[in-house]
N, C-alpha and C. Protein backbone atom coordinates (compact mmCIF):
# COMPACT_ATOMS: atom_id res chain seq x y z
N UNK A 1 2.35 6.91 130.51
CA UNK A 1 1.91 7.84 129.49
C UNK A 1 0.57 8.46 129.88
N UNK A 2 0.09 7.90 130.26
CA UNK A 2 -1.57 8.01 130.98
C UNK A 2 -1.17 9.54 132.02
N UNK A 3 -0.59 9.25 132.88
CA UNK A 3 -0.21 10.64 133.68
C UNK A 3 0.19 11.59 133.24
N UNK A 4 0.98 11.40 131.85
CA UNK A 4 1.43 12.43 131.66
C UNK A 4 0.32 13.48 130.95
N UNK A 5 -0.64 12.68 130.21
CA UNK A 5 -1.35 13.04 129.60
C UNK A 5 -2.68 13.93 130.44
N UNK A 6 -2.76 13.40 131.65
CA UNK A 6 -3.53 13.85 132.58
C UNK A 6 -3.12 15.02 133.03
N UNK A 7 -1.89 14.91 133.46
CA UNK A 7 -0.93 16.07 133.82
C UNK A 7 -1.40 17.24 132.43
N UNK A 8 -1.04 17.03 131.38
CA UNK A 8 -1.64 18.09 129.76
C UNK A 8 -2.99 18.51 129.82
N UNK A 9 -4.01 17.73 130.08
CA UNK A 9 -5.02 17.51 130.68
C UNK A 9 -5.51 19.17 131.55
N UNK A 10 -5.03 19.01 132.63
CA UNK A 10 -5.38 19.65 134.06
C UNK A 10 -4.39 20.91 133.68
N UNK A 11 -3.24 20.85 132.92
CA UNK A 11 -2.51 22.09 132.72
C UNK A 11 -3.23 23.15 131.64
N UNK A 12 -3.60 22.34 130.89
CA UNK A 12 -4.69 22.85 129.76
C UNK A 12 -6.08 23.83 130.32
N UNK A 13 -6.56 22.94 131.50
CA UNK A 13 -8.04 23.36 132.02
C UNK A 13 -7.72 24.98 132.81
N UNK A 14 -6.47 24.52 133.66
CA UNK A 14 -5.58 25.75 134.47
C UNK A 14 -5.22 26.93 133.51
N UNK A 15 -4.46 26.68 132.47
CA UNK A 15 -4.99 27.89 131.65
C UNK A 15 -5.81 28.28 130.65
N UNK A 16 -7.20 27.75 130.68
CA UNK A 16 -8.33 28.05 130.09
C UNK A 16 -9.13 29.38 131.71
N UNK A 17 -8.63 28.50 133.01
CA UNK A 17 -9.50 29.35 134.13
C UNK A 17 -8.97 30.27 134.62
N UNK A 18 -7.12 30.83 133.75
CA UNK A 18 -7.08 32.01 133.96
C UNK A 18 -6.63 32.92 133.22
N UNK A 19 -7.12 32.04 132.20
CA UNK A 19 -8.40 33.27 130.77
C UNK A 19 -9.16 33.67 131.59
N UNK A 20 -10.01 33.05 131.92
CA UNK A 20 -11.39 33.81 132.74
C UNK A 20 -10.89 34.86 133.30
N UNK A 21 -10.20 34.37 134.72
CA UNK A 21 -9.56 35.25 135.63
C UNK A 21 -9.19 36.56 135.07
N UNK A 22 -8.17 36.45 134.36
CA UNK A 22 -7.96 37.31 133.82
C UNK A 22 -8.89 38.78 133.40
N UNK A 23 -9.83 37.94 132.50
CA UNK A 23 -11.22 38.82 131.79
C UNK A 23 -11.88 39.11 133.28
N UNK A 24 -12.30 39.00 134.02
CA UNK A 24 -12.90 39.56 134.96
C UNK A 24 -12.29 40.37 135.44
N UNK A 25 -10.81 40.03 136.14
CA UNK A 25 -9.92 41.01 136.38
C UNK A 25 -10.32 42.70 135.52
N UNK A 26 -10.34 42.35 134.35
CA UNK A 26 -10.29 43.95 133.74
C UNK A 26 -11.77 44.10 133.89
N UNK A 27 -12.74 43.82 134.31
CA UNK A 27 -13.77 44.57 134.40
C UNK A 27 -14.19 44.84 136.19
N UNK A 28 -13.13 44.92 136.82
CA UNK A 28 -13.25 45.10 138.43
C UNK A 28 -12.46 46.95 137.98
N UNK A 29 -13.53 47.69 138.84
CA UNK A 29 -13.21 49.08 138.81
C UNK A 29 -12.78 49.89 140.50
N UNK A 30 -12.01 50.37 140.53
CA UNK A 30 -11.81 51.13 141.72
C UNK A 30 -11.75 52.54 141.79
N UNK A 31 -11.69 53.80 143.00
CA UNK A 31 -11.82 54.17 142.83
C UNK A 31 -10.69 55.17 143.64
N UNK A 32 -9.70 55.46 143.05
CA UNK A 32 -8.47 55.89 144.20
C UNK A 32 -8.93 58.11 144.38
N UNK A 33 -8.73 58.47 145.17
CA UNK A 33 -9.04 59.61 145.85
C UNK A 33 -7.74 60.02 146.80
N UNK A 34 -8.06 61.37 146.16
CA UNK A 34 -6.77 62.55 146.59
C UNK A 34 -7.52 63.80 147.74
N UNK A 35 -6.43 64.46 148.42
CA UNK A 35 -6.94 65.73 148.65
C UNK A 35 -8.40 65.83 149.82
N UNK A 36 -8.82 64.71 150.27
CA UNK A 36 -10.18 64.52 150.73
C UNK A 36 -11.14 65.02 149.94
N UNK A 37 -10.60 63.85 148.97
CA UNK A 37 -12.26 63.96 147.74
C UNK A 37 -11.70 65.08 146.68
N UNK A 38 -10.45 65.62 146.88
CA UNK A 38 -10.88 67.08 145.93
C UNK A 38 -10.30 66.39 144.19
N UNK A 39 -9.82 65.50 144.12
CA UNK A 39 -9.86 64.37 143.10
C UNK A 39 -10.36 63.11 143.22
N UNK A 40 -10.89 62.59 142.58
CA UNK A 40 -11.03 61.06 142.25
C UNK A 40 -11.28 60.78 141.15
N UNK A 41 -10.18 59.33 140.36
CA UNK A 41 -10.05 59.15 139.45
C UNK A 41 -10.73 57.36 139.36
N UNK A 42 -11.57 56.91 138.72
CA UNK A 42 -11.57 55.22 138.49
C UNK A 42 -11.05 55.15 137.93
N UNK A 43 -10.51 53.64 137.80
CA UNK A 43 -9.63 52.73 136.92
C UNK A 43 -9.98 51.28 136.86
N UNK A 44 -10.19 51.17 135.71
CA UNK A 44 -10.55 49.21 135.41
C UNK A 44 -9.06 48.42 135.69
N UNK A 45 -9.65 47.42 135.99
CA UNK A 45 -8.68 46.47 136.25
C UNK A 45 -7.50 46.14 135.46
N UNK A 46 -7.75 46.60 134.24
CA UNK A 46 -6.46 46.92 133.63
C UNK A 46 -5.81 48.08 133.08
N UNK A 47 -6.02 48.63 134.35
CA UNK A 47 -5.40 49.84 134.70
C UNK A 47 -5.73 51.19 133.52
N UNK A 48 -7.29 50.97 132.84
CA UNK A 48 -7.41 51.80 132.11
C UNK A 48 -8.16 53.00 133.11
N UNK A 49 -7.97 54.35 132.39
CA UNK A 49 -8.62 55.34 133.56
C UNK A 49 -9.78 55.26 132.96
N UNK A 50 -10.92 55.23 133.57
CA UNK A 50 -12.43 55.74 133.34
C UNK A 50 -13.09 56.81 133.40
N UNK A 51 -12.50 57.32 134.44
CA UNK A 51 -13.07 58.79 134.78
C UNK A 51 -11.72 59.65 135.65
N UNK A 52 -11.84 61.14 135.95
CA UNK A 52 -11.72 61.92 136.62
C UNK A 52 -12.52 62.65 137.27
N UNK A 53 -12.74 63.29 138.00
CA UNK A 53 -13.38 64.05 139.19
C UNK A 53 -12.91 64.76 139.52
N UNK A 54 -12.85 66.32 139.36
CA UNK A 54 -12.13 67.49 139.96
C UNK A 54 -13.12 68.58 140.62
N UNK A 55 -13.29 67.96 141.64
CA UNK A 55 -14.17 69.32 142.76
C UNK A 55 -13.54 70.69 142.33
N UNK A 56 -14.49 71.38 142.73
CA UNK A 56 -14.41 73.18 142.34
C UNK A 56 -13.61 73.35 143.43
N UNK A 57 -13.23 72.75 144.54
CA UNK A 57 -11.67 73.49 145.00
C UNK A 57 -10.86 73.30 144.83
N UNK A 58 -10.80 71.88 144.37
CA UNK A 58 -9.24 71.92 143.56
C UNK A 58 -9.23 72.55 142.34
N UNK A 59 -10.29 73.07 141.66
CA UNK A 59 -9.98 73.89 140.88
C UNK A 59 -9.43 75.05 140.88
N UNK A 60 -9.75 75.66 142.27
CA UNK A 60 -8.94 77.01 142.36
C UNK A 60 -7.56 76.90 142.90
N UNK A 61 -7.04 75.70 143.40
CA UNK A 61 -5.21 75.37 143.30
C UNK A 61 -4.67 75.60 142.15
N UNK A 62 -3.35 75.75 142.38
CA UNK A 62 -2.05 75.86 141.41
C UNK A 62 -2.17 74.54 140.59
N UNK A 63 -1.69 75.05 139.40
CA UNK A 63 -1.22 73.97 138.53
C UNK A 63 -0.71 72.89 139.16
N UNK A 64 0.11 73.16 139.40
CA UNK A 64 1.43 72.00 140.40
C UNK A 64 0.95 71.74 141.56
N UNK A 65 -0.22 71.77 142.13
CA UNK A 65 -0.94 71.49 143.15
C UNK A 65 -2.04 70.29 142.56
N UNK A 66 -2.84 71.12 141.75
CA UNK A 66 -3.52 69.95 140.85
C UNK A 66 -3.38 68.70 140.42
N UNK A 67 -2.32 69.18 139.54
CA UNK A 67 -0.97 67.96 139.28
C UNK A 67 -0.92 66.69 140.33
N UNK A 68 -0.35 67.25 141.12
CA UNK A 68 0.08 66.36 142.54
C UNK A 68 -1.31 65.91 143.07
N UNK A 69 -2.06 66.25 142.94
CA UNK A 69 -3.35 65.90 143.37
C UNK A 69 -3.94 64.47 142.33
N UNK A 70 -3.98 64.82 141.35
CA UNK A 70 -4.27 63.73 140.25
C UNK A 70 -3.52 62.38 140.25
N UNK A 71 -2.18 62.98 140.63
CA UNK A 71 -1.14 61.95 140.24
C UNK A 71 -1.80 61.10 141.55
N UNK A 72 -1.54 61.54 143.15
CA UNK A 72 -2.10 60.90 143.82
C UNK A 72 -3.05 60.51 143.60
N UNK A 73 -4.44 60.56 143.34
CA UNK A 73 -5.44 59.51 142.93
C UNK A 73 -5.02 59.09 142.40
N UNK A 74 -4.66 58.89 141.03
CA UNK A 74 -4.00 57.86 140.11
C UNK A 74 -3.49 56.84 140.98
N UNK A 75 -2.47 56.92 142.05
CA UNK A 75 -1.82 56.29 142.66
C UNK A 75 -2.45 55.37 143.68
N UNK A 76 -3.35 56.23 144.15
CA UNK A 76 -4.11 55.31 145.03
C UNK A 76 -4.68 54.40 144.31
N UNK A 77 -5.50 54.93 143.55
CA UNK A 77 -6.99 54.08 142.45
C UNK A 77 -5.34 52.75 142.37
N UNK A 78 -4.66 52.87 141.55
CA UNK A 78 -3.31 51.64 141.10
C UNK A 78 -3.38 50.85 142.56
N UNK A 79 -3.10 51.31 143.34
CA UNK A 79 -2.28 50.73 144.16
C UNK A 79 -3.85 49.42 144.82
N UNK A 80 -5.05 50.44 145.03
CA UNK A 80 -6.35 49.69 144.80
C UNK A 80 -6.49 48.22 143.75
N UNK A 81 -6.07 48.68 142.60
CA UNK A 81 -6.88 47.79 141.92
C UNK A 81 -5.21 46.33 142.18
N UNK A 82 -4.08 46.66 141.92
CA UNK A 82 -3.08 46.11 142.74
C UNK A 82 -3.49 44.81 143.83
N UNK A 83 -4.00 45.63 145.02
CA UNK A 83 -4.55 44.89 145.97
C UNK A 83 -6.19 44.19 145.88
N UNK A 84 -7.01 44.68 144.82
CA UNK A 84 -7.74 43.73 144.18
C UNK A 84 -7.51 42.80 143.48
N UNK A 85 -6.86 43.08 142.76
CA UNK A 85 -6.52 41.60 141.67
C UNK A 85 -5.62 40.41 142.58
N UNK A 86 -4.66 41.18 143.54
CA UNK A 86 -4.15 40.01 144.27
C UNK A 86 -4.98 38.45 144.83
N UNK A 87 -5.99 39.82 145.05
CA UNK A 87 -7.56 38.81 146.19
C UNK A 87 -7.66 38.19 145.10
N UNK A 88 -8.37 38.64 144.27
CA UNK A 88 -8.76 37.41 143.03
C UNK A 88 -8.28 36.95 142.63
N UNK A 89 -6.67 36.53 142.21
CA UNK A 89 -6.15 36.01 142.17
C UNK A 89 -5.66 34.55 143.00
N UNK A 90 -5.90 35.21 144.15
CA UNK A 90 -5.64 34.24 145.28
C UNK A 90 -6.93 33.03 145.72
N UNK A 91 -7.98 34.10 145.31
CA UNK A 91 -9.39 32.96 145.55
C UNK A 91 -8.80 32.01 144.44
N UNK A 92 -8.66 32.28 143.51
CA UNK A 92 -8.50 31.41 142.38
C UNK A 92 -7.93 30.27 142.47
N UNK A 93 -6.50 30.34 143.32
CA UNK A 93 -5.08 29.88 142.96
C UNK A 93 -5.25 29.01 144.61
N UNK A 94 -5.87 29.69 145.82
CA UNK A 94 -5.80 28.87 146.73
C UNK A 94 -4.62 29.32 147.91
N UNK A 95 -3.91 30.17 146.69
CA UNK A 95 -2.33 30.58 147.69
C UNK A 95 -2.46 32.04 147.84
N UNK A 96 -1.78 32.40 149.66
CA UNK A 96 -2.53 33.64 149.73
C UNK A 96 -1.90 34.59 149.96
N UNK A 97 -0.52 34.45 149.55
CA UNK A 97 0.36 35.18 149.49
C UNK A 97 0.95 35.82 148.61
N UNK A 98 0.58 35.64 147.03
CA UNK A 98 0.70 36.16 145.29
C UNK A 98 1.71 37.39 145.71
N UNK A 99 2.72 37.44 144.65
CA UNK A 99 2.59 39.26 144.73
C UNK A 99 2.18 39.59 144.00
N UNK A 100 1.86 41.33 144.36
CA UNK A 100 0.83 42.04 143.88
C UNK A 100 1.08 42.61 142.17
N UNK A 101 2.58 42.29 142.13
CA UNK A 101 2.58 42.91 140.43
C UNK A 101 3.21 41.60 139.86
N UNK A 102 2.09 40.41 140.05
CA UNK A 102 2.60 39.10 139.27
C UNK A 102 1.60 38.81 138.11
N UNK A 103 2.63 38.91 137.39
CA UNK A 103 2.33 38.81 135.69
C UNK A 103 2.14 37.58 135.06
N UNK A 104 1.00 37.10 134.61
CA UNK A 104 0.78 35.81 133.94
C UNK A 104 1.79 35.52 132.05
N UNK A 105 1.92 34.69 131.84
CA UNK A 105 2.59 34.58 130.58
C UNK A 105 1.38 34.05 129.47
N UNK A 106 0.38 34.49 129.76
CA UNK A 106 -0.49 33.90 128.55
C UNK A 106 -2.15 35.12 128.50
């Protein structure tokens, strides 16, 4: 009974430390970039946008140029914070192979 309880114990502590994890996670910001610079968008770690950035030459592109421009930052900045949270994740956990869109249940 003693083990098992230890076992409740250490499972308990494991997800109290990735509460933490977690909360830090959303305050790690990146910064994905389109166009060479002619967008850049940040994004917090949970994938909220923070900002945009639209240089005066992508201002004088097409709509549908723009567009595609944004979306790519967007995409990058994601695919960034993606391959950040993995790392931190992995310092955490010890294992260094996570995938990158693995979802906690708590």
């Amino acid at each position: 009974m003693n083990n098992f309880s230890d076992m409740l114990s250490k499972a308990k502590q494991m997800q109290e430390k990735m509460k933490e994890v977690q909360e830090s996670l959303k305050k790690i910001e990146v910064e994905g970039v389109s166009g060479g610079n002619l967008v850049r968008i940040t994004l917090s770690g949970d994938y909220q946008m923070k900002s945009v950035t639209i240089s005066e030459n992508a201002k004088k592109e097409t709509n549908e140029i723009l567009n595609d421009l944004i979306v790519a930052a967007y995409n990058d900045a994601k695919e960034k914070i993606k391959k950040k949270t993995s790392e931190e994740i992995s310092k955490f956990s010890g294992l260094p192979n996570l995938p990158l869109d693995l979802k906690f249940p708590f």
